[in-house]
Protein backbone atom coordinates (compact mmCIF):
# COMPACT_ATOMS: atom_id res chain seq x y z
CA UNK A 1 6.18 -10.43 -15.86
CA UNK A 2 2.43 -10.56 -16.64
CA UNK A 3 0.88 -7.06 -17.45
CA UNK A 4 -2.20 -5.71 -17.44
CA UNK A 5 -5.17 -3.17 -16.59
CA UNK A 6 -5.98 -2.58 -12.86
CA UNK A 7 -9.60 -2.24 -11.78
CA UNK A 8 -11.21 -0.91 -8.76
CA UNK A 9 -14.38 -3.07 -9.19
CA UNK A 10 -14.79 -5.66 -6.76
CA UNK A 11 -15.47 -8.86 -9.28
CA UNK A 12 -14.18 -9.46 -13.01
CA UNK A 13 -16.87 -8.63 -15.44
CA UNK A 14 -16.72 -10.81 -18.74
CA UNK A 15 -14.69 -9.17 -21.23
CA UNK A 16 -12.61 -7.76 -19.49
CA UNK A 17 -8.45 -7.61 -21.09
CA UNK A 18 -7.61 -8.99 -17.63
CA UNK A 19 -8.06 -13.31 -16.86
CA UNK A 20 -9.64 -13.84 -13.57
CA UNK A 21 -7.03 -16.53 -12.95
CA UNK A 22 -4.33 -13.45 -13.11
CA UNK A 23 -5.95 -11.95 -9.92
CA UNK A 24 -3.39 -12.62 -6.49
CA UNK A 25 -5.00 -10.86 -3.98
CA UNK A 26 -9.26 -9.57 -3.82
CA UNK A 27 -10.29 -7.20 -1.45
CA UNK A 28 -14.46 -7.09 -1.19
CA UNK A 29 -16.34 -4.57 0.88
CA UNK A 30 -13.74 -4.46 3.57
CA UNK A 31 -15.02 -2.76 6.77
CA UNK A 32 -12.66 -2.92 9.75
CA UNK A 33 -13.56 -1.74 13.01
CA UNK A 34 -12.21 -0.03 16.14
CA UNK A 35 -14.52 -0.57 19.32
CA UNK A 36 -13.68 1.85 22.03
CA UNK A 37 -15.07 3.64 24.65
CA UNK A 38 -15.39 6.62 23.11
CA UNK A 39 -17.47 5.15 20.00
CA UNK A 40 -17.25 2.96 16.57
CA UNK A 41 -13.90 3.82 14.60
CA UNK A 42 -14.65 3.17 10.97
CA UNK A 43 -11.33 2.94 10.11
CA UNK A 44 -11.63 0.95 6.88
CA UNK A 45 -15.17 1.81 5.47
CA UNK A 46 -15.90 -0.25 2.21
CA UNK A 47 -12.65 -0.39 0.54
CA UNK A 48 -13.00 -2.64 -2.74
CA UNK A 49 -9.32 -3.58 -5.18
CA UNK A 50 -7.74 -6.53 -6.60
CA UNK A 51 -3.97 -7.04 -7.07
CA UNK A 52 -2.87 -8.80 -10.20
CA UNK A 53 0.19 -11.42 -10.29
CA UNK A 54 3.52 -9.31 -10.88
CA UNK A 55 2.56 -5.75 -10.68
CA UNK A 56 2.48 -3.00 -8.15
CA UNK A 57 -0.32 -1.51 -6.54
CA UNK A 58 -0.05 1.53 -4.55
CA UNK A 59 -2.18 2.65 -1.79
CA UNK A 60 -1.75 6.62 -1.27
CA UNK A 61 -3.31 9.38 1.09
CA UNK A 62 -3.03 11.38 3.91
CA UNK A 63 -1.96 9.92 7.24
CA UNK A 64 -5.18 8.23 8.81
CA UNK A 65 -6.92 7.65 5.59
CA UNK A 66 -6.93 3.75 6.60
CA UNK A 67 -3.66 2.59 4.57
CA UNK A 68 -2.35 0.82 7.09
CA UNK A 69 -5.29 -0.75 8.24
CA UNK A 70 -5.87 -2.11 5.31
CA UNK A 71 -2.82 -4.19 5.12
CA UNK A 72 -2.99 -5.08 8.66
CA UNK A 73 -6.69 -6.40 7.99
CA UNK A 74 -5.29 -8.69 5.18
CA UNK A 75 -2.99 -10.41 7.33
CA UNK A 76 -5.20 -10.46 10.10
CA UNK A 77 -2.57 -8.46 12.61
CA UNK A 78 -5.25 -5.89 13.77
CA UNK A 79 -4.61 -5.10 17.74
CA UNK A 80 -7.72 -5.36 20.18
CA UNK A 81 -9.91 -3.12 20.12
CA UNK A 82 -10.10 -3.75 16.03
CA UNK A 83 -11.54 -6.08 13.51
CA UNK A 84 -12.58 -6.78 10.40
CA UNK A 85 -16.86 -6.69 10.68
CA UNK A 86 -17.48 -7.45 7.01
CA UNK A 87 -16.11 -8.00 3.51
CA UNK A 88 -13.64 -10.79 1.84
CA UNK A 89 -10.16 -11.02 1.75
CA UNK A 90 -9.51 -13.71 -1.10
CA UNK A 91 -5.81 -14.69 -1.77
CA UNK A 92 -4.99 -17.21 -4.17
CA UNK A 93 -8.87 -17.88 -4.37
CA UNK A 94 -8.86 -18.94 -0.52
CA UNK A 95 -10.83 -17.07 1.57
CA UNK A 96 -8.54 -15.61 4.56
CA UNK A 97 -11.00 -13.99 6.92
CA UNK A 98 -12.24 -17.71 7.33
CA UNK A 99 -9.18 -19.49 8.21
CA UNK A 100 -8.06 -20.59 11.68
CA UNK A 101 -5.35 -18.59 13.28
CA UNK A 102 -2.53 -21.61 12.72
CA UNK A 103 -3.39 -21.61 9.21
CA UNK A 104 -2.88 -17.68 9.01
CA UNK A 105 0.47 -17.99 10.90
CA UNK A 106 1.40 -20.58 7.76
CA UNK A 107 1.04 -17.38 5.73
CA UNK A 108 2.39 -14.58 7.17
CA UNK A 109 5.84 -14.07 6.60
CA UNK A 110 5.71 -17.18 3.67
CA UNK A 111 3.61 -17.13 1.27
CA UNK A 112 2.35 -13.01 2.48
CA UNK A 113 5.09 -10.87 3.99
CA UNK A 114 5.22 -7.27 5.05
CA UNK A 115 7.44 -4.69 5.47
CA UNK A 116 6.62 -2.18 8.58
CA UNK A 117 6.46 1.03 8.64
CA UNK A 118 9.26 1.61 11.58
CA UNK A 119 12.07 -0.88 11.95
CA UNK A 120 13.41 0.24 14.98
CA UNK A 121 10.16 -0.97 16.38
CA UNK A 122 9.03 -3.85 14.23
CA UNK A 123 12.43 -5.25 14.91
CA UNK A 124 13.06 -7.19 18.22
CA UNK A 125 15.79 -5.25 20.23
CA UNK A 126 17.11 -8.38 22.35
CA UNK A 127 17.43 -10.91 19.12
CA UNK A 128 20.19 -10.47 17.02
CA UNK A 129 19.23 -9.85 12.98
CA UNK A 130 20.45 -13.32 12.03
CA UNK A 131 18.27 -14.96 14.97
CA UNK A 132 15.79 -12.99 14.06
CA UNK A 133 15.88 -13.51 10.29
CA UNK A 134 16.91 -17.43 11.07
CA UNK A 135 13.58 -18.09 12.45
CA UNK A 136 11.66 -17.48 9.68
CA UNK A 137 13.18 -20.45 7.69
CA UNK A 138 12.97 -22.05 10.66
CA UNK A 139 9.39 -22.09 11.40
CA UNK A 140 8.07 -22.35 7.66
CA UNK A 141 10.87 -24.14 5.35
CA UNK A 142 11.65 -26.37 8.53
CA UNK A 143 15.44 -25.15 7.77
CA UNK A 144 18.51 -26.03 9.90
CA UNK A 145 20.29 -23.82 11.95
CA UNK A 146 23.02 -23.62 9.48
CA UNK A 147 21.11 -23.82 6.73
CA UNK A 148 19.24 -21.18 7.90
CA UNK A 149 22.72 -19.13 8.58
CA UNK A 150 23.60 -19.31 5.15
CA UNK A 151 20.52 -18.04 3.31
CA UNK A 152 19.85 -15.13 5.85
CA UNK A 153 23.39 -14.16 4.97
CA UNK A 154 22.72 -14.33 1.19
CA UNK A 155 19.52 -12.62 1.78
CA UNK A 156 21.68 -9.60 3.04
CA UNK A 157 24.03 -9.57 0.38
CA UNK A 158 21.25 -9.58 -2.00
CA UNK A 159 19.86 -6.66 -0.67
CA UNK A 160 22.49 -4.85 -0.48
CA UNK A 161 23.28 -4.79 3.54
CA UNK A 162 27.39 -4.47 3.37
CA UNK A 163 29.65 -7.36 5.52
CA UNK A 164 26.17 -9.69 6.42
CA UNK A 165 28.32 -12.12 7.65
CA UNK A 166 29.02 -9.06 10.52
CA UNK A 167 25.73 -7.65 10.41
CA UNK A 168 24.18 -11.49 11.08
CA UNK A 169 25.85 -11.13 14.42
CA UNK A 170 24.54 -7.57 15.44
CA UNK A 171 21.50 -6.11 17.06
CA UNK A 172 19.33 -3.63 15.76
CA UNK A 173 20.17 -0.73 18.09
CA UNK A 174 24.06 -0.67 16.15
CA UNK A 175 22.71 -0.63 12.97
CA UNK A 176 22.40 2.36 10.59
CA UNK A 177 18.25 3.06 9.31
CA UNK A 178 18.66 2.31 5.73
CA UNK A 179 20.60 -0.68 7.19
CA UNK A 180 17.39 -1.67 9.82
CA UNK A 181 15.20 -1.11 6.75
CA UNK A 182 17.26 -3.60 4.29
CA UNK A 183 17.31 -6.39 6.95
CA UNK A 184 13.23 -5.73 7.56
CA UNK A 185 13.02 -5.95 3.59
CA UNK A 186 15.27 -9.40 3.35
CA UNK A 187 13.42 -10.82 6.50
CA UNK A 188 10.21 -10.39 4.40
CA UNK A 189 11.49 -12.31 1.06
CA UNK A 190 13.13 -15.00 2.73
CA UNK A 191 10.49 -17.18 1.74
CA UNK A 192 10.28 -16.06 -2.02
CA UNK A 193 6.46 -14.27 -0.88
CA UNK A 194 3.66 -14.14 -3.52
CA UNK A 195 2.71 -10.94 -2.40
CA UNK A 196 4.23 -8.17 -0.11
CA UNK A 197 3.22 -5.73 2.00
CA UNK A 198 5.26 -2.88 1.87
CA UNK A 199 3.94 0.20 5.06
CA UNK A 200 5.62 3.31 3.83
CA UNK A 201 9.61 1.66 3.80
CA UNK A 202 11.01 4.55 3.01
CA UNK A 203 9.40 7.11 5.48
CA UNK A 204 12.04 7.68 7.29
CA UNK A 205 15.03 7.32 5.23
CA UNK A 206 17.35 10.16 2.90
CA UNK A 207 16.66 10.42 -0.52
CA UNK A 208 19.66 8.75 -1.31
CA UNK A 209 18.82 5.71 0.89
CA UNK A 210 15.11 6.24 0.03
CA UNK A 211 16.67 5.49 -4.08
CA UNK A 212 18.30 2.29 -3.11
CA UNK A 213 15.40 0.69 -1.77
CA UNK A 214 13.36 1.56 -4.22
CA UNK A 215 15.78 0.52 -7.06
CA UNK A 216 15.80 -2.73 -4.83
CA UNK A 217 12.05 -3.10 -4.55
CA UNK A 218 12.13 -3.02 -8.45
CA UNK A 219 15.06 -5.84 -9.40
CA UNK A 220 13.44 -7.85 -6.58
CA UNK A 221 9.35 -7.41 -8.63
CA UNK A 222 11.76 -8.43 -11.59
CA UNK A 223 13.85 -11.47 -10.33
CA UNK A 224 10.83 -12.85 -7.89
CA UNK A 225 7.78 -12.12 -10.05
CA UNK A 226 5.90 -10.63 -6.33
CA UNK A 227 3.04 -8.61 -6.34
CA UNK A 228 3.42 -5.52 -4.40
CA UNK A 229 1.15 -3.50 -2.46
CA UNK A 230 3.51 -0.45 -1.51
CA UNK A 231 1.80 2.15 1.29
CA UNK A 232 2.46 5.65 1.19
CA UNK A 233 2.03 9.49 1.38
CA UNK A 234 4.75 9.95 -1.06
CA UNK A 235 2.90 10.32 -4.44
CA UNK A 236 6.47 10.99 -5.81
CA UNK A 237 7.64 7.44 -4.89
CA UNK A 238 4.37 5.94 -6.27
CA UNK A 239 5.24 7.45 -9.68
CA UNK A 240 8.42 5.92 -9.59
CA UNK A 241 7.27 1.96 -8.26
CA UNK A 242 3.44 1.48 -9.04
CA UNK A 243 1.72 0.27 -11.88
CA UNK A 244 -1.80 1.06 -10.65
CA UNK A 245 -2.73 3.71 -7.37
CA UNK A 246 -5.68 4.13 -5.23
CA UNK A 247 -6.24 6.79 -3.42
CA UNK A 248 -7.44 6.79 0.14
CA UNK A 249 -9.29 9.54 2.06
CA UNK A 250 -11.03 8.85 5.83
CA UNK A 251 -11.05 5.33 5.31
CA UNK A 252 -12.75 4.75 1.77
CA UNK A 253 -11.15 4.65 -1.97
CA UNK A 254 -11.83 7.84 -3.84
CA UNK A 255 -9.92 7.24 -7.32
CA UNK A 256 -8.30 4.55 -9.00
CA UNK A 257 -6.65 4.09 -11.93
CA UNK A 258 -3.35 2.87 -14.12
CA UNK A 259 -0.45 5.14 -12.52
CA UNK A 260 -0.30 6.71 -15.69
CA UNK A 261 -3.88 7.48 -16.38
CA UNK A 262 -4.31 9.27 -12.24
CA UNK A 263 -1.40 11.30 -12.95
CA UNK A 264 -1.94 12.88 -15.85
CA UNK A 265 -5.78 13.23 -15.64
CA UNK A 266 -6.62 13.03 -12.27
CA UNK A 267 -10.81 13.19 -11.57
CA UNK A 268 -11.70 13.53 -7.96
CA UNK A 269 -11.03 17.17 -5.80
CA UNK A 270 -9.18 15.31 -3.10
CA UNK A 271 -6.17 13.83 -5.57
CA UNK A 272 -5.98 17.24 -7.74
CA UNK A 273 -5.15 18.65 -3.88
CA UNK A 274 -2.40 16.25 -3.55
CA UNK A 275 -1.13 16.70 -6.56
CA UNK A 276 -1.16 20.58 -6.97
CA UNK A 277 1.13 20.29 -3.50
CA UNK A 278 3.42 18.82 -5.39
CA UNK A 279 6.78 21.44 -6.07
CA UNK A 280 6.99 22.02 -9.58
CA UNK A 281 9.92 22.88 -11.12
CA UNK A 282 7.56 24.45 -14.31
CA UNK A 283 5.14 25.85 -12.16
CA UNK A 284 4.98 30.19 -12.24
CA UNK A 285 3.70 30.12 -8.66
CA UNK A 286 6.18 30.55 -5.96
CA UNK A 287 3.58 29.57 -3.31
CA UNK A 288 2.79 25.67 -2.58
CA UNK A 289 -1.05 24.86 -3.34
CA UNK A 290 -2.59 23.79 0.28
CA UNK A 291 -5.48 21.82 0.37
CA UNK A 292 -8.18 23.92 3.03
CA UNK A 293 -9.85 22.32 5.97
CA UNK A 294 -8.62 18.91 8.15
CA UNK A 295 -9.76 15.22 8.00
CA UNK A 296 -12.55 14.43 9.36
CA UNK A 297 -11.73 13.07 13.07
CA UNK A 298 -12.86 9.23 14.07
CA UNK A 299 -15.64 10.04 15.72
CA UNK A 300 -17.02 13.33 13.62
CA UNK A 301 -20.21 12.24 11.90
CA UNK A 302 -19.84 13.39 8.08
CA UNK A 303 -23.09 12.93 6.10
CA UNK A 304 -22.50 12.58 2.53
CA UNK A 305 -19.22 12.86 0.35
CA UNK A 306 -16.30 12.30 3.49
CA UNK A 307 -14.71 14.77 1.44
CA UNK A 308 -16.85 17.72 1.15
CA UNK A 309 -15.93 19.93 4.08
CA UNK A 310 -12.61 20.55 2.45
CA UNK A 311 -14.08 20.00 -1.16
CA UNK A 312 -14.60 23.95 -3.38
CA UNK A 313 -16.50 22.46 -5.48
CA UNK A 314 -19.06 20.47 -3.42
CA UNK A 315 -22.80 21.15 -3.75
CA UNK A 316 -25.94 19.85 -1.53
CA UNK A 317 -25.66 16.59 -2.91
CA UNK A 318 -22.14 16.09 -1.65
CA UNK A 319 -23.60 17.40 1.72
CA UNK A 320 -25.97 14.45 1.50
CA UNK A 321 -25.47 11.45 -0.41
CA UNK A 322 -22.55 9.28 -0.33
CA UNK A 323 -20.88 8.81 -3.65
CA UNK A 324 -19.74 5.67 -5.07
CA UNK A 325 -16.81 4.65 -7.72
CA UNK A 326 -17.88 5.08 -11.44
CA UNK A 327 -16.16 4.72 -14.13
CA UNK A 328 -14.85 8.37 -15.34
CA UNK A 329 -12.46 7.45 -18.28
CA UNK A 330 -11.42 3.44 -19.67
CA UNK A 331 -9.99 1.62 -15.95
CA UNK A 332 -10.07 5.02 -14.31
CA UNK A 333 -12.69 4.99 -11.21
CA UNK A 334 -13.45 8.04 -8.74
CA UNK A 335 -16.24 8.75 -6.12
CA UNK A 336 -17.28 12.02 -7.22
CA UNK A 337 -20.94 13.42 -7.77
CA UNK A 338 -19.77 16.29 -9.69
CA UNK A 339 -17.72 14.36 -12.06
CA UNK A 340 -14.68 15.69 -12.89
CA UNK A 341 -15.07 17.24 -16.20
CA UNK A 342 -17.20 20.08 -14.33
CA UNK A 343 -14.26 21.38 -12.63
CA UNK A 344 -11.31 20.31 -15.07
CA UNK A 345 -7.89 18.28 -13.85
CA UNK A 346 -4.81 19.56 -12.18
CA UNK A 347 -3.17 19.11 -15.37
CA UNK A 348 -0.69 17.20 -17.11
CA UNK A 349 1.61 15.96 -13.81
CA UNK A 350 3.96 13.60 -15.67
CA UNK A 351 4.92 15.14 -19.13
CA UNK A 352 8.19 13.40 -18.93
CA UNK A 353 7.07 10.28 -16.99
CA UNK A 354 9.54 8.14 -15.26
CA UNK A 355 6.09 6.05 -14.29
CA UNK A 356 6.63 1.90 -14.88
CA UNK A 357 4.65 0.86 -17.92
CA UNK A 358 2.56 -2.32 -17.78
């Protein structure tokens, strides 16, 4: 599996330990927007990363920070009243924001695949899982009906759904959610994708079942070679899947860095927050660490650091200028005018890290 260093920066500079040839999936300047009557939703408000072949990239913050978005904007899924008003999506080199709507439909679910949030919903509740699954081969590897019968039901095995040849057969409303959630996974690798998509999978599952698909996520990295951009407000998960995280707040990137690297010396205000709510089982304080204020809503007008009405340690700049990524430490990035070093880090988070190395 190729390794590497994750960057934030929106083009390779020459030098760099990374190839340029090892980059799957480059997101430029990405601004989608929401047109309603009430105003312009900047829901996605400059966001700038690049995915490398093989490795894990995790997308964290709170909920509305422009996550999802994001990956809806890559596959071009966004609902009326959105769209993307400026940036590049480049996959593979090709530029997706310029291709017709047949050629994105060659894309999603083959060579691009994602994994919603809510499987109850995403699936269709009058299609059975194997018709649904089926079609997929159908429509893209031209498959036939048998054919197609056969791999769905290996699919299911391989991801661990017990009796598939039963479960081919059922509809979603009899099926168990870590069961829903396995069939949503194997519906999305069908294909063998170069990249996946994964929208907070295990939101709504136990810890136990919340385990399993992780554990799956990582033999199927391993046995596939995909890229994988996994969603989430679970910085817990991320430390157990990622290789690289950035973090989101009211629809811009904050911080990025190796998962390693974030964890342990964390530079921007809003991530210490998140991280300091983190239970500790070393920690003296009884009381969770709560980070002060709310998000900024869609239609507040913020001048300045997004950041800084909740921010203890913002000054008139913050109040006034929008800050951009800079490099902080070696492949670690954060939008901070203070710095970092002004108001120290949360801490070691990981001294015994379970984190993936690269």
């Amino acid at each position: 599996m190729p390794c590497g260093i994750f960057s934030i920066r929106g083009s390779v500079k020459k030098g760099e330990k990374h190839m340029e040839n090892d980059i799957l999936l480059q997101v430029t300047d990405l601004h989608t927007h929401f047109f309603t009557d009430d105003g312009v939703v900047k829901a996605v408000d400059g966001v700038n990363f690049f995915v490398r072949k093989g490795r894990t990239l995790g997308i964290v913050g709170e909920s509305g920070c422009g996550k999802s978005i994001t990956a809806l904007s890559i596959l071009r899924l966004l609902d009326h009243p959105g769209r993307v008003v400026a940036g590049e999506i480049r996959f593979k080199g090709e530029e997706l924001l310029s291709l017709t709507e047949k050629e994105m439909r060659a894309i999603r679910g083959c060579t691009i695949s994602i994994i919603f949030q809510d499987p109850m919903t995403a699936l269709n509740p009058v299609l059975t899982i194997g018709d649904q699954l089926s079609e997929v081969l159908l429509v893209h590897q031209g498959m036939s009906p048998h054919k197609a019968k056969v791999a769905v039901i290996d699919m299911l095995s391989r991801v661990g759904v017990t009796e598939p040849e039963k479960r081919f057969d059922q509809y979603v409303h009899v099926l168990s959610g870590g069961i829903q959630q396995r069939a949503m996974i194997a519906m999305a690798l069908l294909c063998k994708p170069d990249l996946l998509l994964a929208d907070e999978p295990t939101t709504a599952l136990d810890v136990t079942i919340q385990a399993q698909i992780l554990e799956l996520m990582r033999d199927i990295q391993n046995d596939l070679e995909t890229s994988i951009v996994f969603i989430t407000h679970d910085l817990g998960v991320i430390a157990e899947l990622a290789h690289d995280i950035v973090v989101m707040y009211a629809g811009k990137i904050v911080e990025s860095a190796p998962v390693r690297e974030l964890f342990n010396d964390p530079r921007h205000p809003y991530t210490q927050g998140l991280l300091k709510c983190l239970p500790r089982l070393d920690a003296e304080e009884t009381e969770l660490f709560t980070i002060r204020g709310i998000v900024p809503g869609p239609f507040d007008a913020v001048s300045g650091c997004p950041y800084h009405t909740r921010c203890r340690y913002a000054k008139s700049i913050c109040r006034e200028r929008i800050p951009m990524l800079e490099e902080v430490a070696p492949d670690h990035q954060a939008a901070c005018w203070i710095g970092g070093d002004e108001y120290g880090t949360a801490g070691p988070i990981l001294s015994t890290p379970s984190t993936r190395e690269g």
